[in-house]
Protein backbone atom coordinates (compact mmCIF):
# COMPACT_ATOMS: atom_id res chain seq x y z
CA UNK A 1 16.97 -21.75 10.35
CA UNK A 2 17.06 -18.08 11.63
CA UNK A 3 15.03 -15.81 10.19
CA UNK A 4 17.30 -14.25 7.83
CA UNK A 5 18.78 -17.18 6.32
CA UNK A 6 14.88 -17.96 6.37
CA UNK A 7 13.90 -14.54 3.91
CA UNK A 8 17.10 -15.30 1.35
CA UNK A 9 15.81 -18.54 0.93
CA UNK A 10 12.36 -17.39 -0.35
CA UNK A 11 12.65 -16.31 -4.26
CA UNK A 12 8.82 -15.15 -3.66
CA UNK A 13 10.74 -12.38 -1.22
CA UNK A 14 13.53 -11.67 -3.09
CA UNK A 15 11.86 -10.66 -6.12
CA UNK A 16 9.42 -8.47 -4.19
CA UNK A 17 12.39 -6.61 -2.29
CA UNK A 18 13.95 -6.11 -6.17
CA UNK A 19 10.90 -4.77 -7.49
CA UNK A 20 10.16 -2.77 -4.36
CA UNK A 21 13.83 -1.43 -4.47
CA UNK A 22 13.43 -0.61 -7.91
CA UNK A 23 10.49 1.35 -7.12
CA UNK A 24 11.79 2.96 -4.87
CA UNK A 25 15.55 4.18 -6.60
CA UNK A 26 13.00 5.26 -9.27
CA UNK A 27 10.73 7.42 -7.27
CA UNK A 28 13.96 9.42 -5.37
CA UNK A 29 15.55 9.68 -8.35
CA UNK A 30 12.77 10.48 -10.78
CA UNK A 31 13.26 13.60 -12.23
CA UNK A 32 16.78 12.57 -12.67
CA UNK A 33 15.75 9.41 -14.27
CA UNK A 34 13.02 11.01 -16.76
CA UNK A 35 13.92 11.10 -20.14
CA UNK A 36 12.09 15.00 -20.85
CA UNK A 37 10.17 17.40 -18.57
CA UNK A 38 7.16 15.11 -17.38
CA UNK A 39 4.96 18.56 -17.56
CA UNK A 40 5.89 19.96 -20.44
CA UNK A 41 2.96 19.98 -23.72
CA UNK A 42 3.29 19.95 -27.33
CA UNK A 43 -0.13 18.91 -29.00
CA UNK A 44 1.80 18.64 -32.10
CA UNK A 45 2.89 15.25 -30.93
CA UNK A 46 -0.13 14.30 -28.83
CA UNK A 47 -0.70 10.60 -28.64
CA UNK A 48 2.55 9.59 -30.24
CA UNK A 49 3.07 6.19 -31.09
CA UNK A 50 6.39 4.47 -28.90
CA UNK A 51 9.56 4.64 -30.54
CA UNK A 52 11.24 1.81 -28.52
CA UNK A 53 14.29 1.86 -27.14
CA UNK A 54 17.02 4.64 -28.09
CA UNK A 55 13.97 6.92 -29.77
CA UNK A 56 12.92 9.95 -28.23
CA UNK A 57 9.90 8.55 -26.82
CA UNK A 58 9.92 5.32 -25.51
CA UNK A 59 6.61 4.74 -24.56
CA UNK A 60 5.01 7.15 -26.88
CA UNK A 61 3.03 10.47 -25.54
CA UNK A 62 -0.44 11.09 -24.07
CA UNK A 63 -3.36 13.58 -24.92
CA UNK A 64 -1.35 16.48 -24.10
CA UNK A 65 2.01 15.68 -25.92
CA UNK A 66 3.87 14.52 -23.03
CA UNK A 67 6.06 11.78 -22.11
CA UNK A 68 4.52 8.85 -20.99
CA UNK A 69 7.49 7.41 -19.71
CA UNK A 70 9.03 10.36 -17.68
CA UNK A 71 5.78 10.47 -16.27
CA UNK A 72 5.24 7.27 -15.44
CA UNK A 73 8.83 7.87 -13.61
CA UNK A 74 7.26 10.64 -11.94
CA UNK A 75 4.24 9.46 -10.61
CA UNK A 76 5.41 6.62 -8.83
CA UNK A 77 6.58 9.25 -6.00
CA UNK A 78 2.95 9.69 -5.73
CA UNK A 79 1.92 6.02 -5.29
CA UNK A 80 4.71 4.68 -3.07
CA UNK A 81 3.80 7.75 -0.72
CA UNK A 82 0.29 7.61 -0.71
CA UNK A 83 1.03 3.62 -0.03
CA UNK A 84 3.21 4.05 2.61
CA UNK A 85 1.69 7.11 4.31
CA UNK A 86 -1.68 5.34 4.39
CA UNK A 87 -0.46 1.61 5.80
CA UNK A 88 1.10 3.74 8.42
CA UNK A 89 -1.44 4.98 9.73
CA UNK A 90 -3.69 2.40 9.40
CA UNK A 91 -0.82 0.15 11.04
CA UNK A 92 -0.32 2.52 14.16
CA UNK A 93 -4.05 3.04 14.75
CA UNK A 94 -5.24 -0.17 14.49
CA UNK A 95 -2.21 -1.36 16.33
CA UNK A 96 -3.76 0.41 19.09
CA UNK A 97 -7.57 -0.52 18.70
CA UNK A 98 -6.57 -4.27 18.54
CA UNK A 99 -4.25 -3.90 21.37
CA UNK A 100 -6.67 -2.56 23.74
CA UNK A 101 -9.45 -4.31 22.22
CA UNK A 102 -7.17 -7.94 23.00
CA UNK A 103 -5.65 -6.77 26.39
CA UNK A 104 -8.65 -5.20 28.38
CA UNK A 105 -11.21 -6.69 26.66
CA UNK A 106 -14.86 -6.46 28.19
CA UNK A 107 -17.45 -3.99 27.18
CA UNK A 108 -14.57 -1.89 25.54
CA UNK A 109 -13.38 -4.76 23.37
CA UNK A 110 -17.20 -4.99 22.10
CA UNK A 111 -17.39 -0.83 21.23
CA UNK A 112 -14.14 -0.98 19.40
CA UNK A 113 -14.57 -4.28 17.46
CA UNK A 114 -18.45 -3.75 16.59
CA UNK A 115 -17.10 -0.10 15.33
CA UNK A 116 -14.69 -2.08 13.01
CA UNK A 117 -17.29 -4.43 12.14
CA UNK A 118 -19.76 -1.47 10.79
CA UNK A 119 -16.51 -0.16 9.04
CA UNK A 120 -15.86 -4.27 7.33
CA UNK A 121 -19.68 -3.89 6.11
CA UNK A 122 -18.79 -1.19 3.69
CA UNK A 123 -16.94 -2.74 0.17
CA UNK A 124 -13.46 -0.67 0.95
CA UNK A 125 -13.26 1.31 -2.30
CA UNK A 126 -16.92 2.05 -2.10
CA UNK A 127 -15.85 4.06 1.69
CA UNK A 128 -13.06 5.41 0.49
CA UNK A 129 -14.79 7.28 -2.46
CA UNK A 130 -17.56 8.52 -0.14
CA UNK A 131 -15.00 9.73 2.95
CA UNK A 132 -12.92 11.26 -0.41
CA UNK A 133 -16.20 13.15 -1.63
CA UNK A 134 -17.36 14.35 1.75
CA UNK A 135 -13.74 15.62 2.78
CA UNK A 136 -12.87 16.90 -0.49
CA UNK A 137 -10.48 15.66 -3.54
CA UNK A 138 -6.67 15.49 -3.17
CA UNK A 139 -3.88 13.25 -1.83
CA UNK A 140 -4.06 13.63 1.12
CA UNK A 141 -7.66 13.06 1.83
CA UNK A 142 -6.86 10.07 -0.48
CA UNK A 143 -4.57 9.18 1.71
CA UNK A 144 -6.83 9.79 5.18
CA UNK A 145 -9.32 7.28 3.50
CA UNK A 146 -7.09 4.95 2.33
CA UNK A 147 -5.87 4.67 5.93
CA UNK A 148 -9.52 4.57 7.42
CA UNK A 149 -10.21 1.57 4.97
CA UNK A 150 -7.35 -0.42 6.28
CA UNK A 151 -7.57 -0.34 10.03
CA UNK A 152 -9.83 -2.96 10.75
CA UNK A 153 -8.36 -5.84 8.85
CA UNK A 154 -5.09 -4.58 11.07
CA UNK A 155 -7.45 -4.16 14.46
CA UNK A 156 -8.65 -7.62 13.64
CA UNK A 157 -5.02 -9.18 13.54
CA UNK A 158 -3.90 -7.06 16.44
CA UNK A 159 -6.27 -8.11 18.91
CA UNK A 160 -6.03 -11.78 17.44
CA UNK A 161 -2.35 -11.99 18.71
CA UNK A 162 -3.04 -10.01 21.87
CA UNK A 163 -5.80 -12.73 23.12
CA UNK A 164 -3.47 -15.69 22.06
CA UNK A 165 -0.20 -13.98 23.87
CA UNK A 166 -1.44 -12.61 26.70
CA UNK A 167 -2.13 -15.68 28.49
CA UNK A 168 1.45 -17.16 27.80
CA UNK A 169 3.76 -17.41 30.70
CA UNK A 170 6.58 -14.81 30.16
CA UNK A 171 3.40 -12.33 30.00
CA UNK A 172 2.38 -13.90 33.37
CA UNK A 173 6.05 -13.83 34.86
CA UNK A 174 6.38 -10.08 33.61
CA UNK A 175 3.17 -9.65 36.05
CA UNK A 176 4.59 -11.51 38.82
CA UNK A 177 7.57 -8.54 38.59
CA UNK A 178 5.51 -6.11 38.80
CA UNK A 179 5.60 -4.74 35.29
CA UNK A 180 2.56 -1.94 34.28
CA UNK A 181 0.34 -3.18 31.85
CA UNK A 182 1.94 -0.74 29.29
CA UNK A 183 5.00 -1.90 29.00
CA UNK A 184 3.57 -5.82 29.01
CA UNK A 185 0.89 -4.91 26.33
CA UNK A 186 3.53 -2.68 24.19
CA UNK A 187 6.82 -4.53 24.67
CA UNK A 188 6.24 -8.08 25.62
CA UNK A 189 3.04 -8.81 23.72
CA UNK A 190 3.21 -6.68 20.87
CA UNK A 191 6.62 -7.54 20.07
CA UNK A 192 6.40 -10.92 20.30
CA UNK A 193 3.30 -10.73 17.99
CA UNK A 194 4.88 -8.11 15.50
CA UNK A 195 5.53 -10.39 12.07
CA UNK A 196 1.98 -11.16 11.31
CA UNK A 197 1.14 -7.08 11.82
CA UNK A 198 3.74 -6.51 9.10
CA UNK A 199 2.52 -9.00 6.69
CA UNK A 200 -0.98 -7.63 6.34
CA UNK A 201 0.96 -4.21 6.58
CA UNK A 202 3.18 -5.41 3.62
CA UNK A 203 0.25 -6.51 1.63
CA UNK A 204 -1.84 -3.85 2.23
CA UNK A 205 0.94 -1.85 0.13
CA UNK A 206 -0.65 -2.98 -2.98
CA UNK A 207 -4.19 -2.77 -2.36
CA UNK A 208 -3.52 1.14 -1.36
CA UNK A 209 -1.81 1.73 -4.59
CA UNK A 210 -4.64 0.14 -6.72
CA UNK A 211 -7.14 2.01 -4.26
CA UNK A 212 -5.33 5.54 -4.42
CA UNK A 213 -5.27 5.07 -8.49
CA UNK A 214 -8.72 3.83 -9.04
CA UNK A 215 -9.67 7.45 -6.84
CA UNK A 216 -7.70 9.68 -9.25
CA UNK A 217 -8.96 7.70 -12.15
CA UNK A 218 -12.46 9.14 -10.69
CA UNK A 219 -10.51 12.39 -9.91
CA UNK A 220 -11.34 11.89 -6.51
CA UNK A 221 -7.20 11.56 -5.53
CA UNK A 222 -4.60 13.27 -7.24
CA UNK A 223 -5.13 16.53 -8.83
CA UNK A 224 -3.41 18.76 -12.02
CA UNK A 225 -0.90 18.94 -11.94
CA UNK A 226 0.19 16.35 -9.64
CA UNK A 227 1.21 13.23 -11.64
CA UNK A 228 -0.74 10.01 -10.91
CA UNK A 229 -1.25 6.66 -12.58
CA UNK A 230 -4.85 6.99 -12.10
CA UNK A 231 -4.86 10.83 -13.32
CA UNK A 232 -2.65 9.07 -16.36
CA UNK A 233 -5.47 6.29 -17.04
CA UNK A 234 -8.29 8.37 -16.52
CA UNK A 235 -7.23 11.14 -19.12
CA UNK A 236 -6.57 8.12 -21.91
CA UNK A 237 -9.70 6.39 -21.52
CA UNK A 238 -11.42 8.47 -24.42
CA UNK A 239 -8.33 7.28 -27.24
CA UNK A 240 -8.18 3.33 -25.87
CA UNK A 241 -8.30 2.19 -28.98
CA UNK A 242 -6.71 4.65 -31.16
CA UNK A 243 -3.81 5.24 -28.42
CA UNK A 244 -3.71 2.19 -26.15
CA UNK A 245 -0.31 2.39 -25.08
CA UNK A 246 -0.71 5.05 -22.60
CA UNK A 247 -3.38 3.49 -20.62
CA UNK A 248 -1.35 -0.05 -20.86
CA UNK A 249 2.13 1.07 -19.89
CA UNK A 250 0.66 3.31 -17.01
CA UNK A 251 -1.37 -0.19 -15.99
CA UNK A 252 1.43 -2.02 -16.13
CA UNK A 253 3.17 0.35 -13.39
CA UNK A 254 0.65 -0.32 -10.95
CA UNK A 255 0.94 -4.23 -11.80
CA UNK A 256 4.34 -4.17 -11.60
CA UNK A 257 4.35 -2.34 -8.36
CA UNK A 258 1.52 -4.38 -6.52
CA UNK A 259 3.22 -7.33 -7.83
CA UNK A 260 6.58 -6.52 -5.55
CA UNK A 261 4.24 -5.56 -2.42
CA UNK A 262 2.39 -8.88 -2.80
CA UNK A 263 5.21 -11.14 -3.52
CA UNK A 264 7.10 -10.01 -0.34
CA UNK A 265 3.92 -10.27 1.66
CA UNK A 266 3.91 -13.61 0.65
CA UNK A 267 7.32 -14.30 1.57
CA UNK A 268 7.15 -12.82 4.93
CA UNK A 269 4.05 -14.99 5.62
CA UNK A 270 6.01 -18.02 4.67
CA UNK A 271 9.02 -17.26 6.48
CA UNK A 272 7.10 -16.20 9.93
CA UNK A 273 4.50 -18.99 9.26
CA UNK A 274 6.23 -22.40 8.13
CA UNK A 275 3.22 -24.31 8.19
CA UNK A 276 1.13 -22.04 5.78
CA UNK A 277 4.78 -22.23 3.79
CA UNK A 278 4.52 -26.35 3.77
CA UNK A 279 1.16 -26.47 2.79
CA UNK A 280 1.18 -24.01 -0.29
């Protein structure tokens, strides 16, 4: 069964690629989408109960008056970018430090891999909050931690392939041609050893959005007036009782949205790992 045929088969997949989708449509579309103006106040109406569907607010108002829902629309631009932005750089750079970690090995592989170890000592959100405080608040230092967090687990599975390819014999036969060790490290061994890569990639989505939210729930990520979950949590934590629905709808969003990252990480890992998929 070829690959393809492999990821229809998987529901786990499917319903992560639907949720992601969804996610997706509503974060280029979301000021289309939102119901009212996600920044506009009215304290007259401040922590408004839901009116279900067909009211005027769906999911009720905040401290401030405003939509929940349109801005629950509108932050998940915020999330899905500082997601993606983040696992890309932590994918490309630790790409590279497992790669030449794996394929030259020695007393380089030892630097690189003891300098991801002393990274791996630190609890992740526990770094990212300190690299956020030192550099300063805002997304995109959010999103420079984030990134700095996730390279080693990606070093780690890098290198891992590297040592187990690089000794195979269409890596040895590109040698006997004469091939530079670039393009055999970059085209024949990293290719060949690209699907796990993408499933820690893939899974890493969610941890980045529950990391980016938890550091504007500190107000260490997103600031005013820059919508975020975590700004939207943060700012209803003083009415959880007497206005719980704005902390539990914006909750559910990053459920929801982890949820999609994890299930198709979990369906990629089954579909390039058949084995793991038997066993579960």
């Amino acid at each position: 069964m070829d690959t393809k045929k492999k990821f229809l088969s998987s529901k786990q997949a499917i319903v992560g690629i639907i949720l992601i989708g969804i996610l997706a449509i509503i974060a280029i579309f979301a000021y289309e989408i939102a119901p009212h103006d996600p920044y506009e106040q009215n304290l007259f109406l401040r922590y408004q109960s839901p009116d279900g569907p067909g009211g005027e607010y769906v999911l009720g108002t905040d401290n401030l008056g405003r939509c929940v829902l349109s801005r629950i629309i509108v932050g998940t631009r915020v999330s899905l970018l500082v997601g993606f932005v983040a696992v890309g750089i932590s994918l490309i750079l630790g790409i590279i430090l497992g790669a030449i970690a794996g394929y030259v090995g020695g007393w380089l592989d030892e630097v690189i891999m003891r300098l991801m170890d002393v990274i791996l000592a630190f609890p992740s959100i526990l770094l990212a909050i300190f690299i956020v405080a030192v550099m300063g608040s805002g997304v995109v230092n959010a999103m420079i931690a984030i990134a700095i967090v996730r390279i080693p687990s990606m070093a780690r599975v890098t290198r891992s392939q590297v040592l187990s390819l690089k000794e195979e014999e269409f890596v040895e036969a590109a040698m006997a041609l004469g091939a530079s060790h670039f393009k055999i490290l970059f085209k024949h061994i990293l290719m060949n050893g690209f699907a796990p890569m993408m499933v820690i990639a893939t899974l890493g989505m969610g941890t980045a959005i529950v990391t980016e939210a938890g550091l504007s729930f500190l107000g260490l990520g997103a600031q005013p007036p820059t919508i975020s979950w975590g700004r939207m949590l943060s700012g209803a934590r003083d009415a959880l009782r007497s206005a719980p629905h704005v902390t539990t709808y914006s909750g559910l969003a990053i459920v929801f949205s982890v949820l999609g990252f994890n299930l198709l990480g979990d369906g990629l890992r089954d579909i390039f790992d058949p084995k793991l998929g038997k066993n579960r």
